[in-house]
Every structure is written in C-alpha cells, then in structure tokens.
PDB file of N, CA and C in Angstrom:
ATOM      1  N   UNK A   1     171.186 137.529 173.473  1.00  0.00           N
ATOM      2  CA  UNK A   1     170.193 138.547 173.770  1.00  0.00           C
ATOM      3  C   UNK A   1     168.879 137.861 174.112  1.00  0.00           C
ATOM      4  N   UNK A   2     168.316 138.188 175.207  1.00  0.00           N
ATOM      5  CA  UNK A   2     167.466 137.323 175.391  1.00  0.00           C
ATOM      6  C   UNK A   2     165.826 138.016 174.574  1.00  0.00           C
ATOM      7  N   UNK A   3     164.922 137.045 174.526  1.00  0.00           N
ATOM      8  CA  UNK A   3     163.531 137.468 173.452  1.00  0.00           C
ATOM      9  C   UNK A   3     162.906 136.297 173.756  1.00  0.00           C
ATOM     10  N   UNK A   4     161.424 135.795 172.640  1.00  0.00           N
ATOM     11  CA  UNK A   4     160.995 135.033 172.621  1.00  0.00           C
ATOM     12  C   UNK A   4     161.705 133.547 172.102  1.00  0.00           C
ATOM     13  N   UNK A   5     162.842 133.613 172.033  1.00  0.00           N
ATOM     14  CA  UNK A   5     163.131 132.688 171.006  1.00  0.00           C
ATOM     15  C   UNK A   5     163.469 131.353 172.414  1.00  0.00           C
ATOM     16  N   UNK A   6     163.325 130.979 173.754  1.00  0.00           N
ATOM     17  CA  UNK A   6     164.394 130.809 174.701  1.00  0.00           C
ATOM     18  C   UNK A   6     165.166 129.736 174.722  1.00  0.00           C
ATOM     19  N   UNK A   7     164.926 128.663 173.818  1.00  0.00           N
ATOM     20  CA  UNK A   7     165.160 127.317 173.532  1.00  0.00           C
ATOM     21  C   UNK A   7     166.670 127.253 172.393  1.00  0.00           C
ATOM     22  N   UNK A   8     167.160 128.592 172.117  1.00  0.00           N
ATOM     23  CA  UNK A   8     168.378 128.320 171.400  1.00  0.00           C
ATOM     24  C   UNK A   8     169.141 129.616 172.098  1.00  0.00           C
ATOM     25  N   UNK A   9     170.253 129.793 171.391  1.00  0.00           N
ATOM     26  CA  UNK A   9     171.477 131.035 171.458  1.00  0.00           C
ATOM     27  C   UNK A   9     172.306 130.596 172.280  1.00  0.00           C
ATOM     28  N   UNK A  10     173.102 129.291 172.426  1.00  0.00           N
ATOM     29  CA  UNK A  10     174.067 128.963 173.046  1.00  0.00           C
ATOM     30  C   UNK A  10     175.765 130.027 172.234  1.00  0.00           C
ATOM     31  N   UNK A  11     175.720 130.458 173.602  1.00  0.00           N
ATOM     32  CA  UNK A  11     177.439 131.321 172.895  1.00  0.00           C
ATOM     33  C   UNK A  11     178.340 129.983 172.388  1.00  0.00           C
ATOM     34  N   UNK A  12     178.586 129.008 171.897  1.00  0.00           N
ATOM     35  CA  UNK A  12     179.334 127.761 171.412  1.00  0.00           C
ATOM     36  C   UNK A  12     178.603 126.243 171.318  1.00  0.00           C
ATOM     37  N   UNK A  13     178.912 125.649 170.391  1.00  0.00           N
ATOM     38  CA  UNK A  13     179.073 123.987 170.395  1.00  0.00           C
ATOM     39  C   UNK A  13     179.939 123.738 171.369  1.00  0.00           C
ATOM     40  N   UNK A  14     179.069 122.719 172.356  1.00  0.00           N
ATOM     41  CA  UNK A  14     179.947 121.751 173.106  1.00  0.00           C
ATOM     42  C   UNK A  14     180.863 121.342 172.104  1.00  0.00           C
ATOM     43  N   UNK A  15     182.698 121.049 172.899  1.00  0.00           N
ATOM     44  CA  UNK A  15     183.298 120.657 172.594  1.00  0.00           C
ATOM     45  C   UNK A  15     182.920 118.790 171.844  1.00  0.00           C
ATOM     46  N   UNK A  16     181.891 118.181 172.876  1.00  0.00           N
ATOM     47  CA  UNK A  16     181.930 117.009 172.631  1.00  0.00           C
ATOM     48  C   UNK A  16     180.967 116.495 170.959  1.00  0.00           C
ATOM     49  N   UNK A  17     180.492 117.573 170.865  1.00  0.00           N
ATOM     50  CA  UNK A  17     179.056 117.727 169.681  1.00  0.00           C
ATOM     51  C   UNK A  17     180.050 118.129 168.712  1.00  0.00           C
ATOM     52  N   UNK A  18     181.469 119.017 168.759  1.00  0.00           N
ATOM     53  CA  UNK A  18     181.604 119.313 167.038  1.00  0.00           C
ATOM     54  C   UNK A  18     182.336 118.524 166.644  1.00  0.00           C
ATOM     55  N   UNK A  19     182.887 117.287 166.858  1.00  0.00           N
ATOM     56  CA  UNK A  19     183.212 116.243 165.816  1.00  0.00           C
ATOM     57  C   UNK A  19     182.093 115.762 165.186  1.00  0.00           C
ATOM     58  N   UNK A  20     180.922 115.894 165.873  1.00  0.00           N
ATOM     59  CA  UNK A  20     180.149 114.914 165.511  1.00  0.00           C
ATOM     60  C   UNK A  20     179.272 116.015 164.341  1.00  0.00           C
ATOM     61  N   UNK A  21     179.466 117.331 164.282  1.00  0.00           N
ATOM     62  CA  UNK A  21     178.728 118.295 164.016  1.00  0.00           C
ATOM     63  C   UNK A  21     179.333 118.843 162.761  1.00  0.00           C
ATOM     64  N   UNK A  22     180.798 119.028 162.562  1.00  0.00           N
ATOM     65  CA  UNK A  22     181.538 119.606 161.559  1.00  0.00           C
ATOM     66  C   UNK A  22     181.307 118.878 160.461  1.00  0.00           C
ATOM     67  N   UNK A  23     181.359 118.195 160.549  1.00  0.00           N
ATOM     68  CA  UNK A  23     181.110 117.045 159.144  1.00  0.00           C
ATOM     69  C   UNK A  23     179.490 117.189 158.051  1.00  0.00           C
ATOM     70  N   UNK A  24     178.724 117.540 158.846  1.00  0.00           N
ATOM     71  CA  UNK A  24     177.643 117.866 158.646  1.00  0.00           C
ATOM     72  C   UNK A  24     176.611 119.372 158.280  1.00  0.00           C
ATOM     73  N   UNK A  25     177.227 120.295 158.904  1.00  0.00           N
ATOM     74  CA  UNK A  25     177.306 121.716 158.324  1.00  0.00           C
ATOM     75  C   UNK A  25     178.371 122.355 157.658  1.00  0.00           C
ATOM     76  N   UNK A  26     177.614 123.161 156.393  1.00  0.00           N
ATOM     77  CA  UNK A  26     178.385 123.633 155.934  1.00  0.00           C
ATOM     78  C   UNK A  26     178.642 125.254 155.929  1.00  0.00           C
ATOM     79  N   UNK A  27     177.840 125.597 156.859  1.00  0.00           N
ATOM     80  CA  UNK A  27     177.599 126.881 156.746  1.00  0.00           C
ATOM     81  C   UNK A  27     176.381 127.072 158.065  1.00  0.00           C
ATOM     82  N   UNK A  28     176.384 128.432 159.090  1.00  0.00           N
ATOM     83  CA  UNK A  28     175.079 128.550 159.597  1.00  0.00           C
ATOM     84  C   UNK A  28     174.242 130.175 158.933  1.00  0.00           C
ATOM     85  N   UNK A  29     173.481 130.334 159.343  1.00  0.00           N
ATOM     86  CA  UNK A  29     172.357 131.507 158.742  1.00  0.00           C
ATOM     87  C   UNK A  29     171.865 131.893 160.209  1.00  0.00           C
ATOM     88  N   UNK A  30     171.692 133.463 159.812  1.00  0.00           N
ATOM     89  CA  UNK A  30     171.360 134.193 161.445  1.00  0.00           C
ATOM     90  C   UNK A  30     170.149 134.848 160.834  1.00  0.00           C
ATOM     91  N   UNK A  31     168.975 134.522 161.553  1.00  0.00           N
ATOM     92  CA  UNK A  31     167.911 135.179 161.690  1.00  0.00           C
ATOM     93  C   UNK A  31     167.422 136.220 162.777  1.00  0.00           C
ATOM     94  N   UNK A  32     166.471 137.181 161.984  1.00  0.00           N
ATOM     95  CA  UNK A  32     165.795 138.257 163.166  1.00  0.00           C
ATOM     96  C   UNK A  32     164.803 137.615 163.920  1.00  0.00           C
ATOM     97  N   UNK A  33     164.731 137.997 164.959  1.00  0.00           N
ATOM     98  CA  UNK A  33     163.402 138.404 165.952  1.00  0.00           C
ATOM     99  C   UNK A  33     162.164 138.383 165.152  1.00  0.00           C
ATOM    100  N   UNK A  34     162.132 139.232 163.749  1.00  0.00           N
ATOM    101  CA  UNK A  34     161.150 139.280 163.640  1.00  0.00           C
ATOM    102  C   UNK A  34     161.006 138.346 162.616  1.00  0.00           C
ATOM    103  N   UNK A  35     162.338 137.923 161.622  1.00  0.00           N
ATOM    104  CA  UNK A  35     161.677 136.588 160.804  1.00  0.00           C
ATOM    105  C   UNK A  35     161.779 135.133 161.912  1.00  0.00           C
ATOM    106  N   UNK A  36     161.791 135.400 162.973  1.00  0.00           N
ATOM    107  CA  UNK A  36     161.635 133.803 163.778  1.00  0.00           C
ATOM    108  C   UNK A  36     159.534 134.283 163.657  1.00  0.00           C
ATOM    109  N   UNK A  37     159.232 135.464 164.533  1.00  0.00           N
ATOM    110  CA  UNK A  37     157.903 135.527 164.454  1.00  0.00           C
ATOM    111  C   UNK A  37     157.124 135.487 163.259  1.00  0.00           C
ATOM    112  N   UNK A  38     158.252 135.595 162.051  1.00  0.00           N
ATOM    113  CA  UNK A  38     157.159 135.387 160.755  1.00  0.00           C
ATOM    114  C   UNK A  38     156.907 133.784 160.309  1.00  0.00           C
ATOM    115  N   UNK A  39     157.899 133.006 160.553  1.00  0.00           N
ATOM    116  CA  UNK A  39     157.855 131.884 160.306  1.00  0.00           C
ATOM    117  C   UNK A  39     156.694 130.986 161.315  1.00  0.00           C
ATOM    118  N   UNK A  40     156.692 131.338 162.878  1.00  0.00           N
ATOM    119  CA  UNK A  40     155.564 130.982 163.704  1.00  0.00           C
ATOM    120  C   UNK A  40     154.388 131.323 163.086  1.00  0.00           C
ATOM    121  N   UNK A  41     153.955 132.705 162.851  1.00  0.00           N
ATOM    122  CA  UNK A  41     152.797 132.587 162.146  1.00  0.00           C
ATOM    123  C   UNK A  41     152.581 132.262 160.650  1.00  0.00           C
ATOM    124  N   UNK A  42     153.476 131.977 159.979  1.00  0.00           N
ATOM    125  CA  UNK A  42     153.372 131.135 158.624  1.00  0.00           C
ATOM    126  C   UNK A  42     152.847 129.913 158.956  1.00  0.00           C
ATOM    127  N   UNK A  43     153.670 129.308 159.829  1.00  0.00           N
ATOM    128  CA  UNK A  43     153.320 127.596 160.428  1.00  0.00           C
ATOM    129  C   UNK A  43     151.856 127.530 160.879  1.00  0.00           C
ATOM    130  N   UNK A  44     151.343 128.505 162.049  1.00  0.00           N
ATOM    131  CA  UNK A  44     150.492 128.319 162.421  1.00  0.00           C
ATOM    132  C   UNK A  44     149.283 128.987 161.204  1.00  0.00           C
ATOM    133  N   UNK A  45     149.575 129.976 160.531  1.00  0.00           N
ATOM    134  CA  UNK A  45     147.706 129.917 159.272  1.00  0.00           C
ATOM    135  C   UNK A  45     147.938 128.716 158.546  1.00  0.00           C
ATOM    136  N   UNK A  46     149.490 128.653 157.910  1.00  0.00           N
ATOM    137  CA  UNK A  46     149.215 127.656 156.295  1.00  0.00           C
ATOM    138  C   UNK A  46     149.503 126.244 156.714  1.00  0.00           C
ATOM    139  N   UNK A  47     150.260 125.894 157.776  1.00  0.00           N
ATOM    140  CA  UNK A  47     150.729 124.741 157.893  1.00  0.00           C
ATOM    141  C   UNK A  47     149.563 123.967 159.127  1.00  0.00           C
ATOM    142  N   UNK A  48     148.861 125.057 159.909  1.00  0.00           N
ATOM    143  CA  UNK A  48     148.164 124.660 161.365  1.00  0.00           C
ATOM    144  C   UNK A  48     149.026 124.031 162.285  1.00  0.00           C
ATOM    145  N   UNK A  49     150.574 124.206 162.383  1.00  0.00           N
ATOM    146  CA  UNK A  49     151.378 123.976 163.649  1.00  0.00           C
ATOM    147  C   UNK A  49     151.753 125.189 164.436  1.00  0.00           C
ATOM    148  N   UNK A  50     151.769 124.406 165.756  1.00  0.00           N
ATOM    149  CA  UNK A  50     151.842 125.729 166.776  1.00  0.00           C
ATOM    150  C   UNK A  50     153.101 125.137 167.116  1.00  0.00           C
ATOM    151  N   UNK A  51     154.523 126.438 166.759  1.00  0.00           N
ATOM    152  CA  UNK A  51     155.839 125.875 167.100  1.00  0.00           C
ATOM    153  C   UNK A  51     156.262 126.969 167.965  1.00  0.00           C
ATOM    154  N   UNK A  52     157.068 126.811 168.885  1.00  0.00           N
ATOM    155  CA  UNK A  52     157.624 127.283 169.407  1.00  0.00           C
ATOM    156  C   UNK A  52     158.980 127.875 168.560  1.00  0.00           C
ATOM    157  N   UNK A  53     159.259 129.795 169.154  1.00  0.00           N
ATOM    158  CA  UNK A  53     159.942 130.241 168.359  1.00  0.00           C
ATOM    159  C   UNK A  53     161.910 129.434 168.294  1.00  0.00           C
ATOM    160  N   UNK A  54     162.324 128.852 168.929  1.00  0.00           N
ATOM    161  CA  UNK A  54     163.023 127.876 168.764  1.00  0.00           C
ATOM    162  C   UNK A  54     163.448 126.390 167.303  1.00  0.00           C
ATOM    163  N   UNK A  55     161.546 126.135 167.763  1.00  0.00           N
ATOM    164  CA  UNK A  55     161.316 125.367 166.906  1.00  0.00           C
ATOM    165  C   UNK A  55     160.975 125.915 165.473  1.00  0.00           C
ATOM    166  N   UNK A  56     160.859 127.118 165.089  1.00  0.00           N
ATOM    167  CA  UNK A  56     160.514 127.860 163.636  1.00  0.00           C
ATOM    168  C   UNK A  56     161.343 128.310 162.904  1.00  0.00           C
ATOM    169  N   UNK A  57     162.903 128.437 164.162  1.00  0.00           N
ATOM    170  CA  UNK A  57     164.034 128.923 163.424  1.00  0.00           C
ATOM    171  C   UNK A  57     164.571 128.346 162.249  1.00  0.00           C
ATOM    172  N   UNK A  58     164.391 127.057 161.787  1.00  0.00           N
ATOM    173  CA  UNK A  58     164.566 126.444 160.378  1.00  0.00           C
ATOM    174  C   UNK A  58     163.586 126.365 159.271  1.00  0.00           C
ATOM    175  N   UNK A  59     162.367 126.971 159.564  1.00  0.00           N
ATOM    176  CA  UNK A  59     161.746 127.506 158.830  1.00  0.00           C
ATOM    177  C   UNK A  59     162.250 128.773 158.424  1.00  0.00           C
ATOM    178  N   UNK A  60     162.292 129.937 159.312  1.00  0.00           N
ATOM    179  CA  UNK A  60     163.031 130.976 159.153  1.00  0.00           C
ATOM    180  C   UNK A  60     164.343 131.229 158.164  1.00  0.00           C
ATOM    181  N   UNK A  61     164.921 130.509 158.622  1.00  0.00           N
ATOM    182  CA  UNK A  61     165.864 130.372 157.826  1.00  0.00           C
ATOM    183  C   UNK A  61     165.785 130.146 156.594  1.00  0.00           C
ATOM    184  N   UNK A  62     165.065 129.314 155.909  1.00  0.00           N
ATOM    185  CA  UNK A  62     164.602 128.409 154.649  1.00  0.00           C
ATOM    186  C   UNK A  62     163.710 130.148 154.100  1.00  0.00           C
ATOM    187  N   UNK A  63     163.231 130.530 154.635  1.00  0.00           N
ATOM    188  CA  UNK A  63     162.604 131.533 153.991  1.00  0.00           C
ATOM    189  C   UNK A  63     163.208 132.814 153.998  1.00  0.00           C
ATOM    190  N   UNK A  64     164.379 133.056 154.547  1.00  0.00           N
ATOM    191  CA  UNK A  64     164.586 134.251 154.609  1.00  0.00           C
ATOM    192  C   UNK A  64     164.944 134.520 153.127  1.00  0.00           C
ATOM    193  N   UNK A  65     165.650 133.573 152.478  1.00  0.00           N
ATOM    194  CA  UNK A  65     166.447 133.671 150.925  1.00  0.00           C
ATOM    195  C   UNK A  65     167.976 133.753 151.414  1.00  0.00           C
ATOM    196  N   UNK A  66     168.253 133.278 152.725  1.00  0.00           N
ATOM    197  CA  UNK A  66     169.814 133.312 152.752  1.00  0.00           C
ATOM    198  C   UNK A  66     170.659 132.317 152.266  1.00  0.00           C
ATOM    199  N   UNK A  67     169.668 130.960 152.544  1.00  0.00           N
ATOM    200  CA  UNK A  67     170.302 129.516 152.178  1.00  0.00           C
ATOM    201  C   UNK A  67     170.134 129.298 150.583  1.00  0.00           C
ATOM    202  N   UNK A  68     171.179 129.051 149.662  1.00  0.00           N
ATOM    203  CA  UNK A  68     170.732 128.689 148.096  1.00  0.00           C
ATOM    204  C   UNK A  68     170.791 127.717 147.933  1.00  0.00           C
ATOM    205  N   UNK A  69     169.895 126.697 147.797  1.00  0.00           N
ATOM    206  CA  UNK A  69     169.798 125.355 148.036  1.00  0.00           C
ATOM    207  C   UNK A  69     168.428 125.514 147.191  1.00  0.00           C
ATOM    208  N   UNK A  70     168.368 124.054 146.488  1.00  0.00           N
ATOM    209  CA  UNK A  70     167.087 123.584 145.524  1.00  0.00           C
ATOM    210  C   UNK A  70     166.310 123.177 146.341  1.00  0.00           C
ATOM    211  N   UNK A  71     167.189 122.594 147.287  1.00  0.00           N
ATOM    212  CA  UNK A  71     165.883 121.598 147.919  1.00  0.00           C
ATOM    213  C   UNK A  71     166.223 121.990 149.704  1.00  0.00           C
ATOM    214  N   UNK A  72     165.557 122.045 150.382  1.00  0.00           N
ATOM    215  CA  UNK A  72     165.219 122.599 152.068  1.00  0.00           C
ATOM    216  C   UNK A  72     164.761 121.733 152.928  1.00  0.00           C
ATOM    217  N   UNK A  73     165.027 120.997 153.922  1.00  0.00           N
ATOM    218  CA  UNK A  73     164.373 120.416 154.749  1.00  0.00           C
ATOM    219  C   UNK A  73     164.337 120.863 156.120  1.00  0.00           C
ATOM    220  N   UNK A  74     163.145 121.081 156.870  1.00  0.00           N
ATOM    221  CA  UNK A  74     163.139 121.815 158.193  1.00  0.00           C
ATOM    222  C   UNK A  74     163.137 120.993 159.262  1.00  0.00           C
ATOM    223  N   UNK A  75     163.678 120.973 160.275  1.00  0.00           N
ATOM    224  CA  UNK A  75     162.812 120.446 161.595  1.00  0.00           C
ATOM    225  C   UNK A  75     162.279 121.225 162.275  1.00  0.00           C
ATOM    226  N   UNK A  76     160.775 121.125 162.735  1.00  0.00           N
ATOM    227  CA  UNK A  76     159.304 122.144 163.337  1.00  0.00           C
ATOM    228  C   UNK A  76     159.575 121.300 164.522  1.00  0.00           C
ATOM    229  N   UNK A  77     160.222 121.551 165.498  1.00  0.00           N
ATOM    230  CA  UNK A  77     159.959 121.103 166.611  1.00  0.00           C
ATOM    231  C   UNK A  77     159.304 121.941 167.934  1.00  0.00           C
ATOM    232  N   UNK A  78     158.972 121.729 169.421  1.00  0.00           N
ATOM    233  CA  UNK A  78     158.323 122.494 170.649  1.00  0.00           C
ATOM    234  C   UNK A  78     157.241 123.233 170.265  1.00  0.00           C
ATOM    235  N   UNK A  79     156.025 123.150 171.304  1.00  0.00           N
ATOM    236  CA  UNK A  79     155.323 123.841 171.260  1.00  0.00           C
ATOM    237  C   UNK A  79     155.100 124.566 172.275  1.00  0.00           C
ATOM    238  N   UNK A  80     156.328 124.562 172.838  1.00  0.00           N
ATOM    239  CA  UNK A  80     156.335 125.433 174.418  1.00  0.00           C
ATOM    240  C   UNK A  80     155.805 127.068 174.376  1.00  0.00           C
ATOM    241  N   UNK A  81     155.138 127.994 173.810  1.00  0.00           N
ATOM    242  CA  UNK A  81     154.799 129.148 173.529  1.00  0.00           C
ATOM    243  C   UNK A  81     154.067 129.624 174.219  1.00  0.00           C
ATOM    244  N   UNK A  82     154.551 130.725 174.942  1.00  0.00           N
ATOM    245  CA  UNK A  82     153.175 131.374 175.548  1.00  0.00           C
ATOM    246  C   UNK A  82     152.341 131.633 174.963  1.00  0.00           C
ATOM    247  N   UNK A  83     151.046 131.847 175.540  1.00  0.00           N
ATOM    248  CA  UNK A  83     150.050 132.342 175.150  1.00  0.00           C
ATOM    249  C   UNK A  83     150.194 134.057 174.655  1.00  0.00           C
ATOM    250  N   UNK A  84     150.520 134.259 175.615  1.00  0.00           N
ATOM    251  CA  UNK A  84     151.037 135.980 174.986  1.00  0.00           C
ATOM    252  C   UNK A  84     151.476 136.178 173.809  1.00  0.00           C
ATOM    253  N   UNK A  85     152.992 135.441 173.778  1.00  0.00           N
ATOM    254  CA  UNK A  85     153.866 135.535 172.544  1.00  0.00           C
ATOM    255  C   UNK A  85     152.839 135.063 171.682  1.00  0.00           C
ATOM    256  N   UNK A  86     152.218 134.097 171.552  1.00  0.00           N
ATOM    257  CA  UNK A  86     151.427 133.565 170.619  1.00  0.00           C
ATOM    258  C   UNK A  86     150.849 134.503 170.042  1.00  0.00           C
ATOM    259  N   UNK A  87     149.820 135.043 170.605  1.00  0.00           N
ATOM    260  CA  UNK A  87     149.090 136.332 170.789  1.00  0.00           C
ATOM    261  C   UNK A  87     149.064 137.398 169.918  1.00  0.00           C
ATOM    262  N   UNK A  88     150.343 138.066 170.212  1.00  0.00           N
ATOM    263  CA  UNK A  88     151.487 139.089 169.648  1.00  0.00           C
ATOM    264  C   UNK A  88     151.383 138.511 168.512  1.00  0.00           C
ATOM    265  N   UNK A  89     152.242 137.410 168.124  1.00  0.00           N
ATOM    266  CA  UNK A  89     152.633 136.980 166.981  1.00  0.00           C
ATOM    267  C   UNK A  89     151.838 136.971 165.949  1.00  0.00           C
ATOM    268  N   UNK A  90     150.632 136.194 166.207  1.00  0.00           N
ATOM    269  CA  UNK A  90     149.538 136.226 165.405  1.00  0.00           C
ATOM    270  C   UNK A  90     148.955 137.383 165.381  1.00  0.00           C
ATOM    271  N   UNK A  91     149.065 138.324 166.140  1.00  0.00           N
ATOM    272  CA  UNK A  91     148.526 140.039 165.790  1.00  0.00           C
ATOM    273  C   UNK A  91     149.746 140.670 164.533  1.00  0.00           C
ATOM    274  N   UNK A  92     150.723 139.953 163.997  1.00  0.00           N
ATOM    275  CA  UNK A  92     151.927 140.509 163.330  1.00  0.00           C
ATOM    276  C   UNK A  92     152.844 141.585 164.494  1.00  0.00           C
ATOM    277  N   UNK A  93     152.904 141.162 165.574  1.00  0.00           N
ATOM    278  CA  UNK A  93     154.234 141.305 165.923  1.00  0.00           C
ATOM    279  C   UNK A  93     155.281 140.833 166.461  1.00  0.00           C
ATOM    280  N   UNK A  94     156.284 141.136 167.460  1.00  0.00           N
ATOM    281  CA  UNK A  94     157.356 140.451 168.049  1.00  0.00           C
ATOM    282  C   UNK A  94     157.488 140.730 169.249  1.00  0.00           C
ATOM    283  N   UNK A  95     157.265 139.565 169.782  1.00  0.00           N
ATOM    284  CA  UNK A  95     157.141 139.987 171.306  1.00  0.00           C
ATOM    285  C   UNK A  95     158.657 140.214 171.730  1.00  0.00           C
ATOM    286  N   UNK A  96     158.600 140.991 173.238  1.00  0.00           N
ATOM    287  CA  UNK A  96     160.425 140.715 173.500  1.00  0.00           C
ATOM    288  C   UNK A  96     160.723 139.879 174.030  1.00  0.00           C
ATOM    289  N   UNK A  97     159.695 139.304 174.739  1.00  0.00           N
ATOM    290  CA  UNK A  97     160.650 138.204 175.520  1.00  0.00           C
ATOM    291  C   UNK A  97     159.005 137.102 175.425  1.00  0.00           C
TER     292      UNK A  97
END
C-alpha cells in the first residue's frame, strides 16, 4: 500500500538474502502508518534526528509493545523526508503518501 513510508514494503525476501537472513530473525512485527509517524516525531523532539519514515520503522516497532525483549536495538537510518510529510508529522499527523 503505498504512504509515506517509500523506502520499505517489498512483497518478499530475495531468494538470494534468506539464507543469509533466516538464521538471524526470529520473528517480524507489522506496524501502522500512524506508529511509523509516531516514532519520526519521537526521534525528531527527544532524540533531534530527522529519519525518514523507512528509517523509524525499528523504532516503531521497539515501541509499539509488540517485541518482548529486555533489551532493543534500532537502526535510525535516511533522511530522505519531505518537507511536507515532515510537516504533517510534526503537526501529529500522517501523511498519505
């Protein structure tokens, strides 16, 4: 479905990535639209990173309360974001695309 997010939602793992990939997850977590935009503006007041909604989705995740894990590590990567989406986001909402 396309939105702000545009940097993920592949329908599959390349064949050549899940040997290398299975071993290493144990599980994935599906986030909303609107917790990808909550995690962007979490990053950007408390943390001062401007991530692209791509790059926030493992924040997202880590906060939704889906993963039960003691300990969390994220990768914050891209800052490819429009200005708009930005915009939106930081007004508390979700842009669509």
């Amino acid at each position: 479905q396309p939105s702000f997010v545009s940097g993920i939602g592949a329908p599959a793992v390349l064949p050549s990535m899940w040997p290398l990939l299975r071993d290493c997850v144990d599980e994935a977590v599906v986030v909303s639209s609107a917790e990808i935009a909550n995690a962007v503006r979490r990053l950007a007041f408390e943390a001062h990173i401007v991530a692209e909604g791509a790059g926030a989705v493992s924040v997202a995740a880590a906060l939704s309360g889906k993963i039960e894990a003691r300990h969390i590590a994220c990768v914050v990567s891209g800052g490819n974001i429009g200005r708009q989406a930005l915009s939106e986001i930081i007004a508390g909402g979700v842009p669509d695309r």
